[in-house]
C-alpha atoms as a PDB file:
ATOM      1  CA  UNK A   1      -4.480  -6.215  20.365  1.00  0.00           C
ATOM      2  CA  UNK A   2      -1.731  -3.848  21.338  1.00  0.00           C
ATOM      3  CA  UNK A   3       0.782  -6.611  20.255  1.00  0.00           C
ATOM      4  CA  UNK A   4      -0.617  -7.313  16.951  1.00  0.00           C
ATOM      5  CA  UNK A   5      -1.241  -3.559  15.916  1.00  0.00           C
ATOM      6  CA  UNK A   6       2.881  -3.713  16.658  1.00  0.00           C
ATOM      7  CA  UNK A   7       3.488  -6.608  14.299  1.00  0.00           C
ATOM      8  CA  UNK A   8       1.740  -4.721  11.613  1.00  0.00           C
ATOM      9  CA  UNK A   9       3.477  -1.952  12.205  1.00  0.00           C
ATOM     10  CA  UNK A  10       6.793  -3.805  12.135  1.00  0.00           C
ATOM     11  CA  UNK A  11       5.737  -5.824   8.837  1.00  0.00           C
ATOM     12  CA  UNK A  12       4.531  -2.407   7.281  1.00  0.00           C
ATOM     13  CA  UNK A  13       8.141  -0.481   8.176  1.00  0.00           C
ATOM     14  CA  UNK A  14       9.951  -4.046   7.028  1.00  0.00           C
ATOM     15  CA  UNK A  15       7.865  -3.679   3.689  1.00  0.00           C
ATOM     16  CA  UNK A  16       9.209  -0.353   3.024  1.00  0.00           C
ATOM     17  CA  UNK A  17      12.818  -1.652   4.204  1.00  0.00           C
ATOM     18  CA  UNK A  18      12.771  -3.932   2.029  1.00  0.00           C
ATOM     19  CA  UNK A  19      11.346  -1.411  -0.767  1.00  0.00           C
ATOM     20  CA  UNK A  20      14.686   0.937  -0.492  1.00  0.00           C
ATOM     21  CA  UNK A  21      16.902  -1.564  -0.362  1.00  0.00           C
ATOM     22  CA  UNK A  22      15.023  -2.747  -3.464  1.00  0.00           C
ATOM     23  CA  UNK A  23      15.784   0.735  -5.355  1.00  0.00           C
ATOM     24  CA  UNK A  24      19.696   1.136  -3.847  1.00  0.00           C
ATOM     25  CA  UNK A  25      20.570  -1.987  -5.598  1.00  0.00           C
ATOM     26  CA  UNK A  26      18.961  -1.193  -8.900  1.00  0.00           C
ATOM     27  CA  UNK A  27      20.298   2.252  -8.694  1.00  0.00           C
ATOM     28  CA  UNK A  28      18.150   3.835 -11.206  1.00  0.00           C
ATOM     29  CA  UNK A  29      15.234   6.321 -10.154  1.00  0.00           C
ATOM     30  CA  UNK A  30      13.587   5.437 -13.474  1.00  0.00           C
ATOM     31  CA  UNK A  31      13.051   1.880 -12.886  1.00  0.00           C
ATOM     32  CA  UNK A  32      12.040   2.357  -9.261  1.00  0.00           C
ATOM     33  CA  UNK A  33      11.984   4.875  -7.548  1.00  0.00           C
ATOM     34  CA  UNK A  34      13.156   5.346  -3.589  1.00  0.00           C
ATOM     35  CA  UNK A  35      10.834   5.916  -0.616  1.00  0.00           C
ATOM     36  CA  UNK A  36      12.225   8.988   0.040  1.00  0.00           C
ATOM     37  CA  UNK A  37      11.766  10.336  -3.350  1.00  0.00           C
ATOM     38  CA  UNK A  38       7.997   8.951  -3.800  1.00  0.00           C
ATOM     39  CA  UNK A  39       7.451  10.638   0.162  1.00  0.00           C
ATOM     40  CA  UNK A  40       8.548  13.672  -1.225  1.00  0.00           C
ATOM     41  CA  UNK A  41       6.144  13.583  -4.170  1.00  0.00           C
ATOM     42  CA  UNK A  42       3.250  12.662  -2.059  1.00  0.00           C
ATOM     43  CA  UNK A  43       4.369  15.823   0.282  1.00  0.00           C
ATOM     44  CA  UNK A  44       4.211  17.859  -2.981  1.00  0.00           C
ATOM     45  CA  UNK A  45       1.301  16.515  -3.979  1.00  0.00           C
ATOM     46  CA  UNK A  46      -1.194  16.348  -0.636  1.00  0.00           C
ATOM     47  CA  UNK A  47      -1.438  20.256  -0.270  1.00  0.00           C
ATOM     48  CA  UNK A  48      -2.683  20.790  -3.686  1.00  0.00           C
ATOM     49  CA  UNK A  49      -6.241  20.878  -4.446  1.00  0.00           C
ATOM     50  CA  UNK A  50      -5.983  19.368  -7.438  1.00  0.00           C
ATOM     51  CA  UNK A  51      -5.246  16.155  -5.723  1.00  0.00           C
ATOM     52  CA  UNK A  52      -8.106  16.201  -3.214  1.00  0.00           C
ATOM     53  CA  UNK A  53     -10.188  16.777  -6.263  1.00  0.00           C
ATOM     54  CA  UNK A  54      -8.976  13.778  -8.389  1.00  0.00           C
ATOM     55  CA  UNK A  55      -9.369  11.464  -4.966  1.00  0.00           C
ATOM     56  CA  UNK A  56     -13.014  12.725  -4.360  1.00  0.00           C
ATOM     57  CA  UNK A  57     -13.469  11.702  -7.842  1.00  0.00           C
ATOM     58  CA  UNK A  58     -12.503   8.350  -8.257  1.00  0.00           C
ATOM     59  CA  UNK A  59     -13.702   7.564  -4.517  1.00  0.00           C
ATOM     60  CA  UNK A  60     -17.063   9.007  -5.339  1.00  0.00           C
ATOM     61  CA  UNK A  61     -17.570   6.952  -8.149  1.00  0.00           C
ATOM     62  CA  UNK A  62     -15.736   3.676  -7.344  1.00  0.00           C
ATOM     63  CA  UNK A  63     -17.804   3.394  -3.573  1.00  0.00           C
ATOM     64  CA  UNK A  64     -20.685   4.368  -5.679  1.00  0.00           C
ATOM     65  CA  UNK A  65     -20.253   1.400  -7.950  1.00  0.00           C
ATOM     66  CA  UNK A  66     -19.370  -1.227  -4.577  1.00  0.00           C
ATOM     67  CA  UNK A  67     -22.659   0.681  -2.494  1.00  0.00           C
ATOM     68  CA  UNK A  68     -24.774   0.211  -5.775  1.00  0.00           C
ATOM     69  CA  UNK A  69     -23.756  -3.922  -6.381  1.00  0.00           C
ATOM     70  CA  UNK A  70     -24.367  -4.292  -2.638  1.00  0.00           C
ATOM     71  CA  UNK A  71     -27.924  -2.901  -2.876  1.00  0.00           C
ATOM     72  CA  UNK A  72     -28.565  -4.653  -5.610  1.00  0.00           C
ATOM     73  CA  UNK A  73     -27.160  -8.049  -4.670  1.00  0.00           C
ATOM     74  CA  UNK A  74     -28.532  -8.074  -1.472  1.00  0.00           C
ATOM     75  CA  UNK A  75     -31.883  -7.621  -3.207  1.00  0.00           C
ATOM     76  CA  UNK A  76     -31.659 -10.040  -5.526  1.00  0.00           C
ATOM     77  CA  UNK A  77     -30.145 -12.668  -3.828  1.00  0.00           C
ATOM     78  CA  UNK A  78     -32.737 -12.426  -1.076  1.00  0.00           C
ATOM     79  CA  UNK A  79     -35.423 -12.605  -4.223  1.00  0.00           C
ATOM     80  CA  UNK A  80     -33.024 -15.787  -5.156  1.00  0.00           C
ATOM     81  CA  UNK A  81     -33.372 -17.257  -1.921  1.00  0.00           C
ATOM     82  CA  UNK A  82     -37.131 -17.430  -1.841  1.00  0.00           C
ATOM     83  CA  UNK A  83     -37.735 -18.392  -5.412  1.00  0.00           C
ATOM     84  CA  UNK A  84     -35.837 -20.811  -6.854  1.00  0.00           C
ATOM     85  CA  UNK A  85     -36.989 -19.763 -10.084  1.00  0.00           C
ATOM     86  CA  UNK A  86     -35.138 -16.425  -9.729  1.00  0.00           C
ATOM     87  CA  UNK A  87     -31.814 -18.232  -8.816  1.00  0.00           C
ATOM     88  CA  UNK A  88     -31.980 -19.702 -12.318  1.00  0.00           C
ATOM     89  CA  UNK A  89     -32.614 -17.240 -14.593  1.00  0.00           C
ATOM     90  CA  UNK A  90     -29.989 -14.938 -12.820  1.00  0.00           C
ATOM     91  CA  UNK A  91     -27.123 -17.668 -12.888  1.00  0.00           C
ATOM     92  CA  UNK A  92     -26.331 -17.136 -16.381  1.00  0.00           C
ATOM     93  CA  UNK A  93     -26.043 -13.794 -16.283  1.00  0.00           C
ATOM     94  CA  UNK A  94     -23.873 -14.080 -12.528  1.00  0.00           C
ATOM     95  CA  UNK A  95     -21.260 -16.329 -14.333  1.00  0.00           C
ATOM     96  CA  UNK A  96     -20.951 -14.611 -17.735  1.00  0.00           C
ATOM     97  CA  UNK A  97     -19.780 -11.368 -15.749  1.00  0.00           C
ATOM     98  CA  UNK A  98     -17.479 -14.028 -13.426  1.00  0.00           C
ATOM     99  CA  UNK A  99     -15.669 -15.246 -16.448  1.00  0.00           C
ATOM    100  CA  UNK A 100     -15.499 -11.986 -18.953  1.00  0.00           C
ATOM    101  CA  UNK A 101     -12.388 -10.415 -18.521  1.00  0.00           C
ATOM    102  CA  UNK A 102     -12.479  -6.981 -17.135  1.00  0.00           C
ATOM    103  CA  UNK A 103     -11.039  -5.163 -20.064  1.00  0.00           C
ATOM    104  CA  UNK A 104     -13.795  -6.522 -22.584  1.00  0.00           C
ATOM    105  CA  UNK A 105     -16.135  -4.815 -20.236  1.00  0.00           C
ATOM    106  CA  UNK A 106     -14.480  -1.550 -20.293  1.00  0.00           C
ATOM    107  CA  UNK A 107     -14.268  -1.554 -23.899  1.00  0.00           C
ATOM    108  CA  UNK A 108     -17.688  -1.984 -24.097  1.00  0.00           C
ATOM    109  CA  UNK A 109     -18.437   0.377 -21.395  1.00  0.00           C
ATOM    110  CA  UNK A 110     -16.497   3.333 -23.862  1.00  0.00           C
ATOM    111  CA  UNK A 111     -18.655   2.205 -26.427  1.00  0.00           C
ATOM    112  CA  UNK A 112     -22.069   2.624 -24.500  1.00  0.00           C
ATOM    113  CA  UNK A 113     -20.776   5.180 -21.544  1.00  0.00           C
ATOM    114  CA  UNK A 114     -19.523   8.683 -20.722  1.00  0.00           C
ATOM    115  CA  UNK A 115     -16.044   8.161 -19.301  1.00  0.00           C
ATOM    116  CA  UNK A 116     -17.220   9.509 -16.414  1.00  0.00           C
ATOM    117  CA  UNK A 117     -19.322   6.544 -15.247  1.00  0.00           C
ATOM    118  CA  UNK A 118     -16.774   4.498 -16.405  1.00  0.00           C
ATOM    119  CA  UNK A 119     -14.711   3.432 -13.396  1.00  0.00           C
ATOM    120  CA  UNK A 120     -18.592   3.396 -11.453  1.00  0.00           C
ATOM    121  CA  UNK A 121     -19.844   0.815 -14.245  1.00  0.00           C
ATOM    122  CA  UNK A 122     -16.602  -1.644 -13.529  1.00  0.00           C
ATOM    123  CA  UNK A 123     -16.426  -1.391 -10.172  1.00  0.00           C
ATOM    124  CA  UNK A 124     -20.032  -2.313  -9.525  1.00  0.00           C
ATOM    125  CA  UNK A 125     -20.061  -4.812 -12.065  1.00  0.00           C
ATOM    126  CA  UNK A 126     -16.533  -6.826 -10.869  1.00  0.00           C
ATOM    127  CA  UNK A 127     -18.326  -6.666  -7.079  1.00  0.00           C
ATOM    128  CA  UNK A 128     -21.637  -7.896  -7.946  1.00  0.00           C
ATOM    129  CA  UNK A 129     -21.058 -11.399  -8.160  1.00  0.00           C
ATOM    130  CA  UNK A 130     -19.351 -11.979  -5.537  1.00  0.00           C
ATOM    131  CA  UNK A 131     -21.387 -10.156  -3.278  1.00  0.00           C
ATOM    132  CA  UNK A 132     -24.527 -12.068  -4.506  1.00  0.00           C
ATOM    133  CA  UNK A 133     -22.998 -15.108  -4.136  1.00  0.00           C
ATOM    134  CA  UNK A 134     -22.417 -15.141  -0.875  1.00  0.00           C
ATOM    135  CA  UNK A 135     -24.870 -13.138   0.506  1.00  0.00           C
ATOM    136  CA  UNK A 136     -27.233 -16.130  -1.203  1.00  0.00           C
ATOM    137  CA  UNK A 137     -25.156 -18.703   0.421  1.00  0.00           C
ATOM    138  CA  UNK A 138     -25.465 -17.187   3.482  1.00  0.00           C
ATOM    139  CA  UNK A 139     -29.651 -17.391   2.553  1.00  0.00           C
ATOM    140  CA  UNK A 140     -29.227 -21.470   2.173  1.00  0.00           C
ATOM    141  CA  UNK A 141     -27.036 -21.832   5.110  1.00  0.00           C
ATOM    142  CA  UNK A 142     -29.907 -20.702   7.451  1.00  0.00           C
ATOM    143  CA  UNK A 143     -31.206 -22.963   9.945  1.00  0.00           C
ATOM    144  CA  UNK A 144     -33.840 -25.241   8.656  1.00  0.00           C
ATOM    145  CA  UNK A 145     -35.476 -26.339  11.730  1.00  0.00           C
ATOM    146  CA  UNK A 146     -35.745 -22.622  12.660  1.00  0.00           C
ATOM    147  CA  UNK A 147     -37.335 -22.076   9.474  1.00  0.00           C
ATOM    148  CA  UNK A 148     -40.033 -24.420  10.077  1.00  0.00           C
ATOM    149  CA  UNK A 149     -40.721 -23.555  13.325  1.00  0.00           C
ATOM    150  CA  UNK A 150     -41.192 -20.232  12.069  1.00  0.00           C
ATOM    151  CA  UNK A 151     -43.279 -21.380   9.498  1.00  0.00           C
ATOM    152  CA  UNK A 152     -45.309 -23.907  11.694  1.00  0.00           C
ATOM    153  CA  UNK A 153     -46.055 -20.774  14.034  1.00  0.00           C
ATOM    154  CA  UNK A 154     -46.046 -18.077  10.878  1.00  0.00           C
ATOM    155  CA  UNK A 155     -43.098 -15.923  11.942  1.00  0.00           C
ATOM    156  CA  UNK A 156     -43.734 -12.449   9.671  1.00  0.00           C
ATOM    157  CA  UNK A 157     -41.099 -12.480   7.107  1.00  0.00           C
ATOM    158  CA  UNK A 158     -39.735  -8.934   8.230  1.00  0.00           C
ATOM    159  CA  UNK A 159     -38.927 -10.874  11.547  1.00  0.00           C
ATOM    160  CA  UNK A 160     -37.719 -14.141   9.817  1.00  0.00           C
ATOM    161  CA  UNK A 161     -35.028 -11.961   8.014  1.00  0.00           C
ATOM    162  CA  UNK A 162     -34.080 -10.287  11.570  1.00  0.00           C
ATOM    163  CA  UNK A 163     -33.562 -12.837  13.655  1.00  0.00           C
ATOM    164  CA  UNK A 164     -33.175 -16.271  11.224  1.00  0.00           C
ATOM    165  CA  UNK A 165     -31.362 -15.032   7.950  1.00  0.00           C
ATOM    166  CA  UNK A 166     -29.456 -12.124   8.962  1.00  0.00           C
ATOM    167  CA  UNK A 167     -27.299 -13.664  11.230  1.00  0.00           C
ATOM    168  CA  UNK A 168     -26.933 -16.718   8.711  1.00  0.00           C
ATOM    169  CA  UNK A 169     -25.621 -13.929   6.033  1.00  0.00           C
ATOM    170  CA  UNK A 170     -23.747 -11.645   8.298  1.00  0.00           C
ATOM    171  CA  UNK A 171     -19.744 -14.386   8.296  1.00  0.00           C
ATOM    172  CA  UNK A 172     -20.501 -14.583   4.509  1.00  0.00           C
ATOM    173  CA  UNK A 173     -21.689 -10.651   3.694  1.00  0.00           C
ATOM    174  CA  UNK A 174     -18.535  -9.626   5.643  1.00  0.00           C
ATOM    175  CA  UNK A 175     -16.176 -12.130   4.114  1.00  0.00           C
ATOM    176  CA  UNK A 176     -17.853 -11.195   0.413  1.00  0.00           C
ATOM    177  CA  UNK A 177     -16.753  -7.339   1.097  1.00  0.00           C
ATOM    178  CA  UNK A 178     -13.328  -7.803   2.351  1.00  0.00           C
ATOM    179  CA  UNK A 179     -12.645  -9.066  -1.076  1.00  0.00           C
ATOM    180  CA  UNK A 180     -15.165  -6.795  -2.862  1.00  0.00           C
ATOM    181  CA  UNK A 181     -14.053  -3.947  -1.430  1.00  0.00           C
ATOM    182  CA  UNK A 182      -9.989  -4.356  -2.752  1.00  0.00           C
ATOM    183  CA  UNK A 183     -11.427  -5.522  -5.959  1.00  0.00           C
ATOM    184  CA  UNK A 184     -13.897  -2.696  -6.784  1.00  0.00           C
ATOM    185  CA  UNK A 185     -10.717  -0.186  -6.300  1.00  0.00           C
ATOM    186  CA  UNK A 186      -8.713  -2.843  -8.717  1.00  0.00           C
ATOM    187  CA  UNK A 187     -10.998  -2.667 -11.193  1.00  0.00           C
ATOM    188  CA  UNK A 188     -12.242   0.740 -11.109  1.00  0.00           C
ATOM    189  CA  UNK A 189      -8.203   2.107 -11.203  1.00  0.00           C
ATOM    190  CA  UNK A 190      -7.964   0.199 -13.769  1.00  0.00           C
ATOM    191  CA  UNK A 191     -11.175   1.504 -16.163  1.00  0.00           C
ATOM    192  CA  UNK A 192      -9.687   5.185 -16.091  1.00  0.00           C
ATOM    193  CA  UNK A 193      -6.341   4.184 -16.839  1.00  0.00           C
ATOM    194  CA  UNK A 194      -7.661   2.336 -19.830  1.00  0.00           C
ATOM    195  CA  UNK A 195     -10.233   4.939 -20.324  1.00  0.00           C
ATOM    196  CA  UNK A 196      -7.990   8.056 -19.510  1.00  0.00           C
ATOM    197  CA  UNK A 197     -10.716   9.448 -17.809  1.00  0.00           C
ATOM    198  CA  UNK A 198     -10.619  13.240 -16.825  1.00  0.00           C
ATOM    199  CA  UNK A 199      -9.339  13.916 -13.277  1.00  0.00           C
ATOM    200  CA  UNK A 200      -9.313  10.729 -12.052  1.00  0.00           C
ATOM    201  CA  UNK A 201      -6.479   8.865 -10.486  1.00  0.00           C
ATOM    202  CA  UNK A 202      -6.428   6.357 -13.228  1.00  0.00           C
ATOM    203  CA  UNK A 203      -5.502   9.438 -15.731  1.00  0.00           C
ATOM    204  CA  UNK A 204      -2.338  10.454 -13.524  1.00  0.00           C
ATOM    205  CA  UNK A 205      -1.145   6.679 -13.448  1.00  0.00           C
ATOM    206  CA  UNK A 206      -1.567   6.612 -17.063  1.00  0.00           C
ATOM    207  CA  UNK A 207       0.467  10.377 -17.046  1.00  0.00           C
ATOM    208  CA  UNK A 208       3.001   8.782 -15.260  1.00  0.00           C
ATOM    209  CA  UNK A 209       3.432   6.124 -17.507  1.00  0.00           C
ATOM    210  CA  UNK A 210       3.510   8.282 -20.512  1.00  0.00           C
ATOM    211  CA  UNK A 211       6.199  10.694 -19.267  1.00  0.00           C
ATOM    212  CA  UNK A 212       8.440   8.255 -16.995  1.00  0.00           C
ATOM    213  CA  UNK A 213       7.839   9.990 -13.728  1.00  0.00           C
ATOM    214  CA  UNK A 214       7.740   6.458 -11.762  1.00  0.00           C
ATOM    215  CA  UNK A 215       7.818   8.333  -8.358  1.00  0.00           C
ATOM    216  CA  UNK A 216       4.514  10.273  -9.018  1.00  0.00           C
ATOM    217  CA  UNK A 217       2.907   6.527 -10.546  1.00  0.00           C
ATOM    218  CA  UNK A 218       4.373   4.922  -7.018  1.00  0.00           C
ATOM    219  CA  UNK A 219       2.831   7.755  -5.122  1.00  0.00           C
ATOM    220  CA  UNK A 220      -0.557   7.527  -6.663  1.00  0.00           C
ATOM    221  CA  UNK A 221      -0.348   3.650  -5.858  1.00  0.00           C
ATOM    222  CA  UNK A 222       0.220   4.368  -2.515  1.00  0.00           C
ATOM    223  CA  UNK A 223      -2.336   6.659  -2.279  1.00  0.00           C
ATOM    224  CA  UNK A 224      -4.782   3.828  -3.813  1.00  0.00           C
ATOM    225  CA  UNK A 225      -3.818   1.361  -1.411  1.00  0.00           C
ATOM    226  CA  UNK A 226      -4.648   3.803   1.339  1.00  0.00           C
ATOM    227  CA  UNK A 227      -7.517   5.096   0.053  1.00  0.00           C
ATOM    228  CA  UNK A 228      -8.605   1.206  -0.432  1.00  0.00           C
ATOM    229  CA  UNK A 229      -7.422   0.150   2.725  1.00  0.00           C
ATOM    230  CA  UNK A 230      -9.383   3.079   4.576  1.00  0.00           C
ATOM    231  CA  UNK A 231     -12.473   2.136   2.416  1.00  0.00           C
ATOM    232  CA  UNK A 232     -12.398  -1.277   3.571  1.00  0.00           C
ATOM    233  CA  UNK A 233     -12.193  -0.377   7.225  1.00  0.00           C
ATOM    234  CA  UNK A 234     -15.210   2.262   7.182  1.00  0.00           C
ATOM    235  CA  UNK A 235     -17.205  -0.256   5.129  1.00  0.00           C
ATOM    236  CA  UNK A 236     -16.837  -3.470   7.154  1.00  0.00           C
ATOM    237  CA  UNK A 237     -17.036  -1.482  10.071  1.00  0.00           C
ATOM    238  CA  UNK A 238     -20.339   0.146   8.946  1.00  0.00           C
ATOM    239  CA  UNK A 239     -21.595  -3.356   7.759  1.00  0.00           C
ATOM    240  CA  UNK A 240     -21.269  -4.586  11.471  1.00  0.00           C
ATOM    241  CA  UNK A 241     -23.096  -1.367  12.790  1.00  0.00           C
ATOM    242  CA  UNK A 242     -26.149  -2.595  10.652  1.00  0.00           C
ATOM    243  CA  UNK A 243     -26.234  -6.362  11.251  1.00  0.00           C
ATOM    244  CA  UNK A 244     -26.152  -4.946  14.944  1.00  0.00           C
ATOM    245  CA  UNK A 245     -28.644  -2.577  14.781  1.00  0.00           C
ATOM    246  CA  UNK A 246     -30.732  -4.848  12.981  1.00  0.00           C
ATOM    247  CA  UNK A 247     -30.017  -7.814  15.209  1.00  0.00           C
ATOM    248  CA  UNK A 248     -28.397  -9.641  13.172  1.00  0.00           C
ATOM    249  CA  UNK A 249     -25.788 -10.131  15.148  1.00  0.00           C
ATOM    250  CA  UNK A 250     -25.504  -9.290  19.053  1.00  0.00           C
ATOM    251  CA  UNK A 251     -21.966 -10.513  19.555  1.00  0.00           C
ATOM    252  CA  UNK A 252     -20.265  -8.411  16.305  1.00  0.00           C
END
């Protein structure tokens, strides 16, 4: 453990290496800026209060969108599992929002939203599917001859989900968020950047862009992929707390 934490460690400092020498050999802060100068705008930045509030803003709305898909998908997909019928009449519906492109949602979601619920709108609706999917794979990948026993000797269906299905969903729910989770953040950036929404982190990208400060738009991108990263981590590791509690899972 010790050894790998140290590898990512040495990959994350080579990544940054690599990212200086990068901006010495273009030699313009315009066209990329240098670690040191981006640190020092993130050092600028972090004791203001105006940037706590734009973070709480987009992370309030963006985990709301991922917590709200999950519910939802979990819900359905279980409904899925059980009727077949349900399965079908959602799958058209699960693949038009698979193959749209994001931006014709957010144009529509301008059309029929507040910008405000913009970047909560996206991010739930780029996670859904995916989460759904899997978590109904997980449903079909349950053990059949455990299901008819459980039938045979009419298991309650409270305890069927606790001990049969949630450890059949748990490898797929997991592997489902880990991309969910890094997408949702994608996606929802990128609704208030198109959206210029108020006092979110999209709107200073899109400042950034609009006045040529490239070290403030690399220091909000570092601050997304930390504030994704750390999202990730809580989430997955909350995910395994449940499917523990529950029993879904005694080893995770």
């Amino acid at each position: 453990m010790k050894n790998e934490r140290l590898q990512r460690l040495l990959a994350a400092a080579l990544a940054v290496a690599v990212w200086q020498a990068a901006s010495m050999a273009v030699g313009s802060s315009l066209l990329l800026a240098s670690t040191v100068q981006v640190a020092a705008r993130l050092a600028a930045l972090l004791p203001t209060a105006a940037f706590w509030q734009t973070i709480f803003f987009s992370l309030l709305r963006i985990a709301g969108g991922f917590l709200l898909a999950l519910v939802l998908a979990a819900v359905l997909a279980l409904a899925a599992g059980r009727l077949r019928v349900v399965e079908i009449l959602l799958q058209p519906y699960v693949l038009a929002i698979k193959s749209v492109p994001v931006a014709s949602f957010i144009i529509l979601a301008l059309i029929w939203l507040k910008t405000s619920y913009l970047s909560l709108f996206i991010s739930f609706l780029m996670v859904f599917p995916a989460l759904y999917t899997n978590i109904l794979v997980g449903i079909k990948s349950a053990d059949g001859q455990l299901l008819e026993m459980a039938q045979v000797f009419r298991v309650p269906w409270k305890r069927r989900l606790r001990m049969i299905y949630l450890p059949a969903i748990r490898p797929f729910l997991l592997a489902g968020s880990a991309t969910a989770l890094g997408m949702s953040w994608k996606a929802g950036v990128a609704a208030e950047v198109i959206g210029v929404v108020s006092g979110s982190i999209g709107e200073r990208l899109y400042d950034a862009k609009i006045y040529l400060q490239t070290a403030d738009l690399l220091a909000w991108t570092v601050v997304i992929v930390a504030m994704s990263a750390g999202f990730e981590w809580l989430m997955l590791r909350l995910l395994r707390r449940v499917f523990r509690t529950l029993g879904g899972d005694a080893a995770c």
